[in-house]
Protein backbone atom coordinates (compact mmCIF):
# COMPACT_ATOMS: atom_id res chain seq x y z
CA UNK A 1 -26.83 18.81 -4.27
CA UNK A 2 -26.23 18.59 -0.45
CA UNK A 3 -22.40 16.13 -0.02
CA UNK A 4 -22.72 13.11 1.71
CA UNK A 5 -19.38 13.84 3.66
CA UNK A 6 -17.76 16.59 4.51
CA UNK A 7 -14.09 17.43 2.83
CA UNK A 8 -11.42 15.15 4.16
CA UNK A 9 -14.14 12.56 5.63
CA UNK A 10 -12.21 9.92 4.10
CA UNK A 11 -14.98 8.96 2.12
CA UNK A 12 -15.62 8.55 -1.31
CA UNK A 13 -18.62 8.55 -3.95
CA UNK A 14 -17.49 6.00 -5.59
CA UNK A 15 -15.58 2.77 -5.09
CA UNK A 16 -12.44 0.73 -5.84
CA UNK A 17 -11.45 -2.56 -6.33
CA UNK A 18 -7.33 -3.89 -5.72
CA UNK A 19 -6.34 -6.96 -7.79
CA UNK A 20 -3.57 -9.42 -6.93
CA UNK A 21 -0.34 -8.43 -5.39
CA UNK A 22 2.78 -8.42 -7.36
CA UNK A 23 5.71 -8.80 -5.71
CA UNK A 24 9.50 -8.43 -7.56
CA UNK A 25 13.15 -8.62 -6.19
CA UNK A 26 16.41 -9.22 -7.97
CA UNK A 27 16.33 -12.08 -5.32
CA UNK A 28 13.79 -14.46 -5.50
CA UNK A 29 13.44 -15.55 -1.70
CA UNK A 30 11.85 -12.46 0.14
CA UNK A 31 13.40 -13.51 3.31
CA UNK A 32 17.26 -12.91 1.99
CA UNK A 33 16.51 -9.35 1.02
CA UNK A 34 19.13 -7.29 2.22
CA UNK A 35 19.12 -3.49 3.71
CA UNK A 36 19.81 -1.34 0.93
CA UNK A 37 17.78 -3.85 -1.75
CA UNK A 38 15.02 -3.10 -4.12
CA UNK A 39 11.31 -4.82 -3.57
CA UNK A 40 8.87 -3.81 -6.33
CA UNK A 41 5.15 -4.22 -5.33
CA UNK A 42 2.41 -3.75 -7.79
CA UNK A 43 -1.17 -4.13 -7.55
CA UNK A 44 -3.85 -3.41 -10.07
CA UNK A 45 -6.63 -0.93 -8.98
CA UNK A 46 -9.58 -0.12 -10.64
CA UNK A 47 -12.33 2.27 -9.97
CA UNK A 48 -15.33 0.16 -10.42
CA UNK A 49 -18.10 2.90 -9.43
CA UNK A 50 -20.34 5.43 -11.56
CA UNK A 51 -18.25 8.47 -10.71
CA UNK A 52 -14.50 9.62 -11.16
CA UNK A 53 -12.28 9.55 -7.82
CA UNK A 54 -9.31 9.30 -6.22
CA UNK A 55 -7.84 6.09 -4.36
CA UNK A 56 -4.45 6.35 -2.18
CA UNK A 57 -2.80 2.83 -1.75
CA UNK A 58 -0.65 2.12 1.75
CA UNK A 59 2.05 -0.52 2.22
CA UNK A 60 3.36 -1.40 6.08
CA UNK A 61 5.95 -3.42 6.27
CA UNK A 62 7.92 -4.62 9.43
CA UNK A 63 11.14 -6.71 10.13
CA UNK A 64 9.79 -10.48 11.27
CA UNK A 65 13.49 -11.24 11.96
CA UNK A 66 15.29 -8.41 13.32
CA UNK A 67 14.08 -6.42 16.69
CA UNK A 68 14.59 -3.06 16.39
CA UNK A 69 18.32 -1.65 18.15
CA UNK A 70 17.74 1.23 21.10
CA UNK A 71 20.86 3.38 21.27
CA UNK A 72 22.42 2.97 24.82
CA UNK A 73 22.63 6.90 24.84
């Protein structure tokens, strides 16, 4: 058997599917979370394809309030 991809292609054989997001704080409105505070995401994913793989799952985030502080240095 001759691989579709080559190692590290970023492809897989099979395929994946991500179910609603979850999101958890010990404060309910997202926009009072403090520095320092604890945000749980979960997400259920599922591989859905014929053959056994791996999946890695990002999260970006940015500050919608905030701009980010240069040092004057």
């Amino acid at each position: 058997m001759v691989p579709r991809f080559t190692f590290g292609h970023g492809l897989s054989y099979t395929t994946f599917s991500y179910g609603p997001l979850r999101v958890e704080t010990a404060d309910l409105q997202l926009a009072a979370v403090r520095d320092g505070a604890t945000i749980r995401l979960e997400v259920p994913l599922s591989n859905t394809g014929d053959r056994f793989g791996y999946e890695v799952t990002l999260v970006f985030n940015r500050d919608r309030v905030k701009p980010l502080v240069y040092s004057k240095h």
